[in-house]
N, C-alpha and C. Protein backbone atom coordinates (compact mmCIF):
# COMPACT_ATOMS: atom_id res chain seq x y z
N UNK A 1 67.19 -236.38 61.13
CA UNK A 1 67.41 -237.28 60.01
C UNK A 1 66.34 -237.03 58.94
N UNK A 2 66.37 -237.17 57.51
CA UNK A 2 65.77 -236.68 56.80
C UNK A 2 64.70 -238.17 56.42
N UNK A 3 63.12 -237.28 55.65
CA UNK A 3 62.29 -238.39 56.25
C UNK A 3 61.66 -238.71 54.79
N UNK A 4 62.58 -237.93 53.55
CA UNK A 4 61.71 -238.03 52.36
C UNK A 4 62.00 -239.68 52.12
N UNK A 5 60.89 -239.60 51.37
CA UNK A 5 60.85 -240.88 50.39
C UNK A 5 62.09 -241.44 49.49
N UNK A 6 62.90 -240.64 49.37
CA UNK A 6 63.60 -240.91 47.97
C UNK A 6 65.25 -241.19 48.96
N UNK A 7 65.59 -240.65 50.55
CA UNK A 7 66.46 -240.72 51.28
C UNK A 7 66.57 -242.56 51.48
N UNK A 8 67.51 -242.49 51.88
CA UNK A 8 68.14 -243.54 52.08
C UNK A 8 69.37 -243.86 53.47
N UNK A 9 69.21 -244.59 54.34
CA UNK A 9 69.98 -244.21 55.45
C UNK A 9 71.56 -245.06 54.67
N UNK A 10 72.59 -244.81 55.30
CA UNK A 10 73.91 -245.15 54.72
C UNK A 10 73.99 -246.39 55.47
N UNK A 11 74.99 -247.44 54.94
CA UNK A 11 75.33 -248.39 55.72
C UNK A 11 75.91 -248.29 57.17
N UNK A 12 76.14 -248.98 58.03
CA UNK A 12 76.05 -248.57 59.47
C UNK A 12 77.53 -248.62 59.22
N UNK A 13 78.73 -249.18 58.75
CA UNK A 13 80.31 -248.90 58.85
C UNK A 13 80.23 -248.01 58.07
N UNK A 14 79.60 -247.36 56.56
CA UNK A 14 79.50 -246.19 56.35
C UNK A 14 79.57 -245.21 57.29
N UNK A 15 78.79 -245.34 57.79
CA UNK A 15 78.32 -244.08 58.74
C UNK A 15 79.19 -243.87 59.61
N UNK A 16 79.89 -244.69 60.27
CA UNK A 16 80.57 -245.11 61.39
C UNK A 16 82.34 -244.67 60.56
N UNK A 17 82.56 -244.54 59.44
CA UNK A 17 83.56 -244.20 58.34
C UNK A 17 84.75 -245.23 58.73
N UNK A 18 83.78 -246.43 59.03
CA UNK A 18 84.78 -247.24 58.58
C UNK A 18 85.22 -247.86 57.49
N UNK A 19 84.01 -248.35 56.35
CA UNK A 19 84.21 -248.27 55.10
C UNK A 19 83.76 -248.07 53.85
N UNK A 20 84.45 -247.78 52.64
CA UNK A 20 84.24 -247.14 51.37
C UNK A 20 83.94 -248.28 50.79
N UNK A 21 82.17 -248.30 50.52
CA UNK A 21 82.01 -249.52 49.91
C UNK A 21 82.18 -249.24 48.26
N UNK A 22 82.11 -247.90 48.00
CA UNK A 22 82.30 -247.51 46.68
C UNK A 22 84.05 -248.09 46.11
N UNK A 23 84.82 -247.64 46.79
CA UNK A 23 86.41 -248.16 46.82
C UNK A 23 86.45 -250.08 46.99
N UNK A 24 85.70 -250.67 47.98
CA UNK A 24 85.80 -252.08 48.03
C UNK A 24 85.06 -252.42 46.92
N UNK A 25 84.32 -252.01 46.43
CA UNK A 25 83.57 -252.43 45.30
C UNK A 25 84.40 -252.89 44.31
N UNK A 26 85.09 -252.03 43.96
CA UNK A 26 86.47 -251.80 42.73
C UNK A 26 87.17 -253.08 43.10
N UNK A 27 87.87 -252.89 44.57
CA UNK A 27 88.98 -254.07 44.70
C UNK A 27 88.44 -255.64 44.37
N UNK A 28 86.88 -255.50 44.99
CA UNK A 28 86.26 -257.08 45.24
C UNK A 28 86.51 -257.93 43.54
N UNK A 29 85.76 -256.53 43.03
CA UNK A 29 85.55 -256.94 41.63
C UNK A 29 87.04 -257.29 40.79
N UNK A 30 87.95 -256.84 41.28
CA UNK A 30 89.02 -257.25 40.12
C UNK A 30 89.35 -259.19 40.54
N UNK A 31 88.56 -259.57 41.64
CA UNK A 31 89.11 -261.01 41.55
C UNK A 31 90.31 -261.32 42.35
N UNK A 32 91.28 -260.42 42.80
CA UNK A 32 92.58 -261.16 42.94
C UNK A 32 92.75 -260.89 44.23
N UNK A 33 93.87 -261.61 45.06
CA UNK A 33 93.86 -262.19 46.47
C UNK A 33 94.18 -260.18 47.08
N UNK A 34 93.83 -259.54 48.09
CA UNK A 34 94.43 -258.34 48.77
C UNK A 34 95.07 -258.86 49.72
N UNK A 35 96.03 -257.70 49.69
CA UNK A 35 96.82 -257.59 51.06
C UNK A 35 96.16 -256.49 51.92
N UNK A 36 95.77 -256.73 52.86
CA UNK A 36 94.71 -255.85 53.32
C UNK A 36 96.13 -255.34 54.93
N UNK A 37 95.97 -253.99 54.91
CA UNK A 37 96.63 -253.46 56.07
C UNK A 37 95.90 -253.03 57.22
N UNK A 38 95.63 -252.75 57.66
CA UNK A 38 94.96 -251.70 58.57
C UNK A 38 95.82 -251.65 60.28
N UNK A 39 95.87 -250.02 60.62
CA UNK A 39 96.51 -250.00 61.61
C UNK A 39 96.06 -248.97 62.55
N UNK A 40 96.41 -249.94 64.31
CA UNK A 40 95.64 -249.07 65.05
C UNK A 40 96.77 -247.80 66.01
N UNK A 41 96.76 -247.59 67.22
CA UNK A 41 97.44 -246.72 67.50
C UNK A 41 98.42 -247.53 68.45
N UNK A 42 98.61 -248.90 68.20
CA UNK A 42 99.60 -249.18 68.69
C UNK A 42 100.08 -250.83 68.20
N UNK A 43 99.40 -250.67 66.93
CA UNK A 43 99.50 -252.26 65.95
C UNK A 43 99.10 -252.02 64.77
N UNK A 44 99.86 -253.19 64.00
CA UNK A 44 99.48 -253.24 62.63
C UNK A 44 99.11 -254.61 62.09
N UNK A 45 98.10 -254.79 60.94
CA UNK A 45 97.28 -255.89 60.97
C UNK A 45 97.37 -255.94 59.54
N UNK A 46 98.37 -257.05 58.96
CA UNK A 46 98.21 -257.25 57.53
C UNK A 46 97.57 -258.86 57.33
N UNK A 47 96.79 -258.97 56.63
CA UNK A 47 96.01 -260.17 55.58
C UNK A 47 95.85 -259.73 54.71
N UNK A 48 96.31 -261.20 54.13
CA UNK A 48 95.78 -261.48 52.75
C UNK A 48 94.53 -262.23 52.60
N UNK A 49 93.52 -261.58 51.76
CA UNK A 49 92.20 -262.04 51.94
C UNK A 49 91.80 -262.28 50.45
N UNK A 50 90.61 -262.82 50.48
CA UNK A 50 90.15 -262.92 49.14
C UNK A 50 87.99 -263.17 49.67
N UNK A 51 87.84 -262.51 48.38
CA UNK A 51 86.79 -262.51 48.60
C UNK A 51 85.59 -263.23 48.26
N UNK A 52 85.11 -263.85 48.52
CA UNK A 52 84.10 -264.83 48.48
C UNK A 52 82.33 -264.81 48.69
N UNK A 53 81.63 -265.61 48.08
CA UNK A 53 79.69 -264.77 48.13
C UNK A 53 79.56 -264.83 50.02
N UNK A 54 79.99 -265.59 50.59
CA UNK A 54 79.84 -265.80 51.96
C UNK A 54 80.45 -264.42 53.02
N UNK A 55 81.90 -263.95 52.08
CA UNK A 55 82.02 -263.24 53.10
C UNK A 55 83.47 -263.13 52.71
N UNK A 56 84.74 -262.36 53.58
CA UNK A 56 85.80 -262.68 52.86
C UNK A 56 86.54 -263.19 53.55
N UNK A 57 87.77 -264.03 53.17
CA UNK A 57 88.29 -265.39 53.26
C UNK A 57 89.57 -264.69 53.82
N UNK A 58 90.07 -264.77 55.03
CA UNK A 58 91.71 -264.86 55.13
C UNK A 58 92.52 -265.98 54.90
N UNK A 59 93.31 -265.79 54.28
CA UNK A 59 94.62 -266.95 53.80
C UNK A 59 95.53 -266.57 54.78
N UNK A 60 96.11 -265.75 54.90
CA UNK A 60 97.41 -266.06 55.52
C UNK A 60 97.51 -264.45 56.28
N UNK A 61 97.69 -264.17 57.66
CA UNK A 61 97.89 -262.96 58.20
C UNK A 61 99.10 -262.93 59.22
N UNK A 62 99.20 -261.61 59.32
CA UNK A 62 100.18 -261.33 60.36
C UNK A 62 100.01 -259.82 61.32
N UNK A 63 100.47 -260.06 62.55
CA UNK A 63 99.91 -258.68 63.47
C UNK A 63 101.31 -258.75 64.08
N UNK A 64 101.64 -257.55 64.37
CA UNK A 64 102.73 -256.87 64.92
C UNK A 64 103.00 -257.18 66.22
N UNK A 65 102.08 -258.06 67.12
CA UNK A 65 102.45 -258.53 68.19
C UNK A 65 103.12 -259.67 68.30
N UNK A 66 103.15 -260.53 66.49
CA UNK A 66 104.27 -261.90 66.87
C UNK A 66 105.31 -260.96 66.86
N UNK A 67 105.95 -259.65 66.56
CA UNK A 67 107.46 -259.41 66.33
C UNK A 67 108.21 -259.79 67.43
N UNK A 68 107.35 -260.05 68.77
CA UNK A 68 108.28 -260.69 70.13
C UNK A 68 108.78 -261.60 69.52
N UNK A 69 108.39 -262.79 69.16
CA UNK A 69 108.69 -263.53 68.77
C UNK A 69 109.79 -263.54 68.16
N UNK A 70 110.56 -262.92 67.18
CA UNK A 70 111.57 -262.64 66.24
C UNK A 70 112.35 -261.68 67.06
N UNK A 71 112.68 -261.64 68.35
CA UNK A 71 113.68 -260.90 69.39
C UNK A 71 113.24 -259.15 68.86
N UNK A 72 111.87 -258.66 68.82
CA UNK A 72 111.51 -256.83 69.06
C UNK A 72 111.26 -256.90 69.70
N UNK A 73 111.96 -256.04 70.27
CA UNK A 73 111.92 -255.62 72.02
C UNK A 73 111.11 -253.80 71.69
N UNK A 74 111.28 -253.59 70.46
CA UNK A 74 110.32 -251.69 70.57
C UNK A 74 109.63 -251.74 70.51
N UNK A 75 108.61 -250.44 69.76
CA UNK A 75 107.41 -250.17 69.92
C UNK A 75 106.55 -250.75 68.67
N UNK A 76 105.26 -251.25 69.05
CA UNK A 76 104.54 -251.71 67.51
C UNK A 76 103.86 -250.67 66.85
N UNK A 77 104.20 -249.36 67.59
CA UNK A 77 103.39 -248.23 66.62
C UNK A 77 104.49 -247.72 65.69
N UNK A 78 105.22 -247.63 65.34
CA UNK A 78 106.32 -247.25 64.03
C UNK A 78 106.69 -247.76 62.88
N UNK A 79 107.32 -247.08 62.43
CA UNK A 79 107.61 -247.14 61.03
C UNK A 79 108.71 -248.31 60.56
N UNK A 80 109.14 -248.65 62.13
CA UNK A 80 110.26 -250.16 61.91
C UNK A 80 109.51 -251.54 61.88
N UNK A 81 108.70 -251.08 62.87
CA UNK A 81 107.54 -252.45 63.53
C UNK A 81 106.83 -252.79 62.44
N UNK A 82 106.31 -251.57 61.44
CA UNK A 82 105.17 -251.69 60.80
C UNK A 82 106.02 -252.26 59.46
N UNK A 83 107.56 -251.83 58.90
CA UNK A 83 108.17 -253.06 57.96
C UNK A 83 108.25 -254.18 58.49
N UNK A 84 108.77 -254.27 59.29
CA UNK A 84 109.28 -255.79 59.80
C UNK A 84 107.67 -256.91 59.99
N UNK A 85 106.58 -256.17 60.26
CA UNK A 85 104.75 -256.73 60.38
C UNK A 85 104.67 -257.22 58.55
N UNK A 86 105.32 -256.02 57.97
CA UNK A 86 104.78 -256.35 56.11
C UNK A 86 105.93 -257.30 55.61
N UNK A 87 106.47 -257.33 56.33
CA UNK A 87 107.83 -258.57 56.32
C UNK A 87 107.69 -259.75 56.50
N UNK A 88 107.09 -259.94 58.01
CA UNK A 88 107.03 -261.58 58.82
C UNK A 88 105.45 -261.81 57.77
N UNK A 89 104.35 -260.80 56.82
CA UNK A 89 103.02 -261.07 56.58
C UNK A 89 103.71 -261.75 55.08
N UNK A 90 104.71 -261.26 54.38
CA UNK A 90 104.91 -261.57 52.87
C UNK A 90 105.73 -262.62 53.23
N UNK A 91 106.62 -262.70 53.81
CA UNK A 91 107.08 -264.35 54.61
C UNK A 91 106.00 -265.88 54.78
N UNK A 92 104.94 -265.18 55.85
CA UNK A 92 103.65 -265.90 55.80
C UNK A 92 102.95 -266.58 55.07
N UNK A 93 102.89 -265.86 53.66
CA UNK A 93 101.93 -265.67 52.69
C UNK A 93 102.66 -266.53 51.44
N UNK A 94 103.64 -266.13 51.18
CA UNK A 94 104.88 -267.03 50.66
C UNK A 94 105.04 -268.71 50.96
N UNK A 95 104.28 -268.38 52.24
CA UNK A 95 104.59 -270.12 52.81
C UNK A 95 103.43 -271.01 52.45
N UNK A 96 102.43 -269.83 52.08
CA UNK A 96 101.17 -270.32 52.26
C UNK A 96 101.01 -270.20 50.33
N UNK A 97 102.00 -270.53 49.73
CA UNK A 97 101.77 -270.31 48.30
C UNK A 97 101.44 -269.09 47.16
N UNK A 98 100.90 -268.07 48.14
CA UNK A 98 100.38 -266.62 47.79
C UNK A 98 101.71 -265.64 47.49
N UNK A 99 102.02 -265.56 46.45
CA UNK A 99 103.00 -264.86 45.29
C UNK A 99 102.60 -263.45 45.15
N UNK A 100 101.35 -263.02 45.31
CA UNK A 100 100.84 -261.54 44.58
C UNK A 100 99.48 -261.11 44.90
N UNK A 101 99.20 -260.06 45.19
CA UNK A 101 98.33 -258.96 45.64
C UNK A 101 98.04 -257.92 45.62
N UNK A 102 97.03 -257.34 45.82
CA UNK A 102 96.93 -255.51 45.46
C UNK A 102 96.67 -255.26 47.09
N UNK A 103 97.47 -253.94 46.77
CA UNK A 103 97.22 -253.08 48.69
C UNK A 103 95.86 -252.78 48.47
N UNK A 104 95.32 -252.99 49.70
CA UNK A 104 93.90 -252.67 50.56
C UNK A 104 94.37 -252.01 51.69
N UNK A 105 94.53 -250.35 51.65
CA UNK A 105 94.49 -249.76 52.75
C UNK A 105 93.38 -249.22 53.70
N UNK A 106 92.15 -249.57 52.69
CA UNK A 106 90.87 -248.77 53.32
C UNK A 106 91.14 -247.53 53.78
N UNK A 107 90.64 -246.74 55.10
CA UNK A 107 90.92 -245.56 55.18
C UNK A 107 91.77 -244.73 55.53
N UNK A 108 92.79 -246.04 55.69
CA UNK A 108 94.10 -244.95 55.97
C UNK A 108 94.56 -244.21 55.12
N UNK A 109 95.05 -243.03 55.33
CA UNK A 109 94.87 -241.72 54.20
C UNK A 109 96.74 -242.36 53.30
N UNK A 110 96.38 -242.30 52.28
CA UNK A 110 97.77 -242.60 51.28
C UNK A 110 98.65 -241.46 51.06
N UNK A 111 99.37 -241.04 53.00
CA UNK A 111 100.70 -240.33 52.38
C UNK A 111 101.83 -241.16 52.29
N UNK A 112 102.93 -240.73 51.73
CA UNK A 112 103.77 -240.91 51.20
C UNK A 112 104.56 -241.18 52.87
N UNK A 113 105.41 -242.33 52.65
CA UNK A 113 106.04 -242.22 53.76
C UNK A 113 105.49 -242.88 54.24
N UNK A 114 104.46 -242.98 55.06
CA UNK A 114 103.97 -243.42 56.26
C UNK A 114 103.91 -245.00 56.83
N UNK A 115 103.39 -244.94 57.61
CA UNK A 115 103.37 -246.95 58.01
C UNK A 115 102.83 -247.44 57.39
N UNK A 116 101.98 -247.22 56.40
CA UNK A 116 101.11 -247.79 55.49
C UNK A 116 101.95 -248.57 54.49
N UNK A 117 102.91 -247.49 54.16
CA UNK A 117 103.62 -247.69 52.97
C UNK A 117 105.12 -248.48 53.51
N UNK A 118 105.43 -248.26 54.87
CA UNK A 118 106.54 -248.79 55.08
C UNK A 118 106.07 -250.85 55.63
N UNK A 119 104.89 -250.61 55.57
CA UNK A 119 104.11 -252.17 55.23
C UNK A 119 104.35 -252.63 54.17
N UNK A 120 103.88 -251.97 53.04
CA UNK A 120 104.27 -251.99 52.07
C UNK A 120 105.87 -252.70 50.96
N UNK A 121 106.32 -251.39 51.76
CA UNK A 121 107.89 -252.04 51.71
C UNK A 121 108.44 -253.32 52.20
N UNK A 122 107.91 -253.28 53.49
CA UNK A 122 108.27 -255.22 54.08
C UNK A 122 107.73 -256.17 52.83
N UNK A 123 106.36 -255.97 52.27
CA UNK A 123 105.61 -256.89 51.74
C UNK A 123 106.66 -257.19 50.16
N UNK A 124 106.73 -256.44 50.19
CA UNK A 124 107.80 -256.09 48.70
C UNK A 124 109.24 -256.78 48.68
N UNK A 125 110.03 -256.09 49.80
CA UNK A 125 111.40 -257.04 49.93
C UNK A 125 110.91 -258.00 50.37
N UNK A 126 110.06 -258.79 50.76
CA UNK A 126 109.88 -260.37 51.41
C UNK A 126 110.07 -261.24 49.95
N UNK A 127 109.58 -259.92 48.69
CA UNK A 127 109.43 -261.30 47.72
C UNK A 127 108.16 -261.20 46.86
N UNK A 128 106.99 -260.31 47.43
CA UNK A 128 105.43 -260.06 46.87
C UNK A 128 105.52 -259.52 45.99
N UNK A 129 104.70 -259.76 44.81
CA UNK A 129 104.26 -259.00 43.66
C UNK A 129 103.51 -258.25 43.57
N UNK A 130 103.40 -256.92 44.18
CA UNK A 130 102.53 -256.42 44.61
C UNK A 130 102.61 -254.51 43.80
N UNK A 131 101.39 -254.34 42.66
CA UNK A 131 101.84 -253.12 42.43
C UNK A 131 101.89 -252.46 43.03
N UNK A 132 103.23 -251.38 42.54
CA UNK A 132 103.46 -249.99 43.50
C UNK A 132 104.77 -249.07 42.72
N UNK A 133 104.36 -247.69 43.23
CA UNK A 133 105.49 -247.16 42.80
C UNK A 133 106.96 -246.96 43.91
N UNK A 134 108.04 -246.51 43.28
CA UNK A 134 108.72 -246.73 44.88
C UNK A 134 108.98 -245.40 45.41
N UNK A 135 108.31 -243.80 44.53
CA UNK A 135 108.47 -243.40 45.47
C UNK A 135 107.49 -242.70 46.75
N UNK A 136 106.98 -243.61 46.73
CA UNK A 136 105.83 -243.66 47.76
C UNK A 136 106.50 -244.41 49.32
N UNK A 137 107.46 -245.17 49.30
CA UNK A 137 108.73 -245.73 50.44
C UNK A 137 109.07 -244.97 51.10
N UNK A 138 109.14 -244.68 52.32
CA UNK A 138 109.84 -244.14 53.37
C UNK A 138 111.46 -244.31 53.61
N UNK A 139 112.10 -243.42 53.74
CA UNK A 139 113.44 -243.51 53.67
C UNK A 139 114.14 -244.89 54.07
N UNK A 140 115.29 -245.17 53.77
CA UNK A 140 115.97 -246.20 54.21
C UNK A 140 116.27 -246.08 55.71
N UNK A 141 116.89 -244.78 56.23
CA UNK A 141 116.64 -244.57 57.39
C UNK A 141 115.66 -244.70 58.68
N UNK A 142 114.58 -244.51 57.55
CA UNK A 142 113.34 -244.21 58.72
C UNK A 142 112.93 -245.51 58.79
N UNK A 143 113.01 -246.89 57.69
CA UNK A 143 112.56 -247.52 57.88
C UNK A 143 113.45 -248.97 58.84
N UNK A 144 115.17 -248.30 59.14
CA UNK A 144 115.53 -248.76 59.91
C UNK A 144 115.65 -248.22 61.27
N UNK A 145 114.93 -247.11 61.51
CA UNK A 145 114.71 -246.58 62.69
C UNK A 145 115.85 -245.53 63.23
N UNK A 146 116.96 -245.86 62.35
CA UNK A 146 118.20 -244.50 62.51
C UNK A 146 117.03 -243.17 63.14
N UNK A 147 116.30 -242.35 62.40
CA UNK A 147 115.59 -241.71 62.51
C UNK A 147 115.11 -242.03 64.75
N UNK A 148 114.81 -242.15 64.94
CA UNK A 148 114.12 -242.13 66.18
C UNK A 148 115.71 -242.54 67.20
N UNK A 149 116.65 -243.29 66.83
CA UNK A 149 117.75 -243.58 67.70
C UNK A 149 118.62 -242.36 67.78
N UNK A 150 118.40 -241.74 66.71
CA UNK A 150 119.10 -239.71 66.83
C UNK A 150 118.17 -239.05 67.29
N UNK A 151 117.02 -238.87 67.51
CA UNK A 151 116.18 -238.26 68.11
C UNK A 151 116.28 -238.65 69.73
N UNK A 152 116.68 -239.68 70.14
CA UNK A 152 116.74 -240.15 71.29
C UNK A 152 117.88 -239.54 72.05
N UNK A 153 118.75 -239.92 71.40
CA UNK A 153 120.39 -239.25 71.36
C UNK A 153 120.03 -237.89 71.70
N UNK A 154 119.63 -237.38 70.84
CA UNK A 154 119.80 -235.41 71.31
C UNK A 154 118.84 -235.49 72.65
N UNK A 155 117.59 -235.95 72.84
CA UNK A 155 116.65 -236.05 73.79
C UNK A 155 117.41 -236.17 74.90
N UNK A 156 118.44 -236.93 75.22
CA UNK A 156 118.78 -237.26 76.40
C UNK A 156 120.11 -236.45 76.74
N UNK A 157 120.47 -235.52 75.88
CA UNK A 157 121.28 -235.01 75.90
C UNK A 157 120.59 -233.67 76.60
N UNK A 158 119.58 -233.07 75.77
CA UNK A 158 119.14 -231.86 76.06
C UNK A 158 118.12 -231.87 77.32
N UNK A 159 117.50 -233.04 77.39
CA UNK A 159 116.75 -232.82 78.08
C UNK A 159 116.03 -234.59 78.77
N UNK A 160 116.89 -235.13 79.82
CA UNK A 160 116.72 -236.10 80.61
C UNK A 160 115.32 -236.50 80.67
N UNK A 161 114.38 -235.65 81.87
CA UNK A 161 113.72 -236.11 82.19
C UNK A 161 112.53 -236.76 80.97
N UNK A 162 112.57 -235.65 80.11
CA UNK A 162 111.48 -235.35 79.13
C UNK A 162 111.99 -237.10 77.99
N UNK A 163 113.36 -237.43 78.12
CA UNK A 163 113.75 -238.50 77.68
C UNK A 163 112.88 -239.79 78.57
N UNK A 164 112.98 -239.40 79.41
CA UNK A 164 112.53 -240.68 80.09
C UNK A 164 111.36 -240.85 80.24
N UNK A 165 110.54 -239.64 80.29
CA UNK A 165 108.51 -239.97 79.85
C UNK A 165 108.78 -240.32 78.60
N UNK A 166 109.16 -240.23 77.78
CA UNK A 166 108.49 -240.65 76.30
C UNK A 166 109.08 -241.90 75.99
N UNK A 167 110.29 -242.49 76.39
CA UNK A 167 110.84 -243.73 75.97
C UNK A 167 110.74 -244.48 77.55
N UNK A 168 109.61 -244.41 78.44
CA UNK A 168 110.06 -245.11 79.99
C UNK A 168 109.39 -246.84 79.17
N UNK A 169 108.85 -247.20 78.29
CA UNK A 169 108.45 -248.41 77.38
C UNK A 169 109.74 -249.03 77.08
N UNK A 170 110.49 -248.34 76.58
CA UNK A 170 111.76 -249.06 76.22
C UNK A 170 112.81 -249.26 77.26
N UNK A 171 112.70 -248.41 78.67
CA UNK A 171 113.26 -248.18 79.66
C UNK A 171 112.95 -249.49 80.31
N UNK A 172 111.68 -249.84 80.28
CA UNK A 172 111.19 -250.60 81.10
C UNK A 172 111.89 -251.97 80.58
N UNK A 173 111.78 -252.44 79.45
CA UNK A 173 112.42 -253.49 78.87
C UNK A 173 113.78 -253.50 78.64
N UNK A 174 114.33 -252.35 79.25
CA UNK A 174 115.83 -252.39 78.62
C UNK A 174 115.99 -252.56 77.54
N UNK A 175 115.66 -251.71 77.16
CA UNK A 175 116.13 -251.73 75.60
C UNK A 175 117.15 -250.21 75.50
N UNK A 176 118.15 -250.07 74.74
CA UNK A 176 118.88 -248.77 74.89
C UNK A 176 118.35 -248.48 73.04
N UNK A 177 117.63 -247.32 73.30
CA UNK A 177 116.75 -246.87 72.02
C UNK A 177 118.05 -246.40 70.62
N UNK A 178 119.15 -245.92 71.63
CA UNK A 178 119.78 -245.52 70.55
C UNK A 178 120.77 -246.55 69.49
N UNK A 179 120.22 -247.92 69.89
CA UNK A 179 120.43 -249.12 69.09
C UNK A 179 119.43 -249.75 68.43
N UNK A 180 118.66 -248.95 68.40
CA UNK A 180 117.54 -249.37 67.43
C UNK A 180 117.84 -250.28 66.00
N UNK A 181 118.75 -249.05 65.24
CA UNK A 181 118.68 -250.12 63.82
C UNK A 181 119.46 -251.50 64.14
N UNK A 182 120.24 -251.49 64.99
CA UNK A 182 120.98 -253.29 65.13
C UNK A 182 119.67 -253.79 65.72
N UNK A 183 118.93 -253.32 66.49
CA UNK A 183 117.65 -254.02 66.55
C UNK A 183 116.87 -254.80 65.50
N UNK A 184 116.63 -253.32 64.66
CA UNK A 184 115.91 -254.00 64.06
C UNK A 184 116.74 -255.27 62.62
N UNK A 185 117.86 -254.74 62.58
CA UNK A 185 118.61 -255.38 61.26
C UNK A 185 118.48 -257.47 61.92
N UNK A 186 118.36 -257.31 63.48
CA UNK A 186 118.72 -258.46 64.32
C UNK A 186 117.30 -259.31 63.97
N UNK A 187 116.19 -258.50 64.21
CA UNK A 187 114.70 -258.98 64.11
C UNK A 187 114.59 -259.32 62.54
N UNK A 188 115.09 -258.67 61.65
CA UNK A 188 114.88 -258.54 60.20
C UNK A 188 115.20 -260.17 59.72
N UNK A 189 116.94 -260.38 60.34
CA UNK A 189 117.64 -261.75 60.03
C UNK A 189 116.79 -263.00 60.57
N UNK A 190 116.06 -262.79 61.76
CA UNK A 190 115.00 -263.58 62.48
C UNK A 190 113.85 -264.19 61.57
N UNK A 191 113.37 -263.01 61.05
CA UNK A 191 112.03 -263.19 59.86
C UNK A 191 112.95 -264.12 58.86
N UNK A 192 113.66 -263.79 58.39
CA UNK A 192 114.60 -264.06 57.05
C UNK A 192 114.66 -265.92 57.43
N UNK A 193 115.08 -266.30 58.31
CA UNK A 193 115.13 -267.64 58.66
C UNK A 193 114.15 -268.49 58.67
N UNK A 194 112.43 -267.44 58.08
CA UNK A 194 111.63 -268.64 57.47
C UNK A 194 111.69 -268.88 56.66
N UNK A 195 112.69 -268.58 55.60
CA UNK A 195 112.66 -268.48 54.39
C UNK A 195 113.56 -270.19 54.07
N UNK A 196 114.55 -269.88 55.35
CA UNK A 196 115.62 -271.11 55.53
C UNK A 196 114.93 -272.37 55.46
N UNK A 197 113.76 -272.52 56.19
CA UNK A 197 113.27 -273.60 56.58
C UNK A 197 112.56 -274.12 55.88
């Protein structure tokens, strides 16, 4: 480690690259409520936060493990789980009076497509005012899971066993993968009914 005078050690989540205080700097300062995402390798974690001298404030959140709740029976690492998470969070947030926000992805890298953005998309059709461009959205497909219920399909066609290590999660719950999008269209109408109430 370097021992001059003029060095400076980095902050310890710096270091650790968990975060860009140069990037939070920007967001803190504009004032207005974030939708903050962040996702791990088998969940996704949206709040809306705001920031405050104490520290920062959650208003209203949502994690990919209520989707039981709303009849998902798949996986919380995808690109269905992770709309339907930016869905039940802009639902949430809605209830809780919160109209509008800027994305806070921190370090998840901003490709195109990805769960980041298909968060995104939930947060958006729920109703949020939230800038963005659209073609940064993940297909209509992918974000109803068509995509993985044809992949399943040929899988079990070509090759059984290798079907059944990678989906024995959905096996286990009975779930038949290659009904995914009525899945998820079923979970979608679920969220939609807080809107009823």
């Amino acid at each position: 480690m370097a021992r001059n005078a003029r060095y400076r050690v980095p902050f310890r989540r710096r270091r650790e690259g968990k975060t860009n205080y140069h990037l939070r700097r920007r967001l803190v300062r504009g004032k207005t409520t974030r939708a903050v995402v962040r996702l791990t390798n088998n969940h996704c974690i949206v709040q809306f936060v705001d920031a405050v001298i104490n520290g920062d404030k959650t208003l209203s959140s949502a994690h990919s493990r209520e989707l039981q709740n709303y009849k998902w029976l798949g996986s919380t690492s995808n690109i269905p789980s992770a709309y339907l998470t930016g869905y039940l969070a802009g639902m949430k947030a809605q209830e809780a009076k919160i109209t509008s926000a800027i994305l806070d992805i921190g370090i998840n890298p901003p490709i195109y497509g990805s769960r980041v953005f298909s968060v995104l998309k939930g947060l958006v059709d729920s109703g949020m005012d939230i800038p963005h461009s659209d073609k940064v959205f993940p297909k209509e497909e992918r974000i109803s899971g068509k995509h993985i219920a044809d992949y399943a399909k040929l899988l079990k066609e070509e090759d059984k066993e290798k079907f059944d290590k990678q989906f024995s999660l959905q096996k286990k719950k009975k779930i038949n993968v290659t009904d995914l999008p009525k899945l998820f269209q079923k979970t979608k109408t679920e969220i939609e009914s807080l809107k009823r109430k």
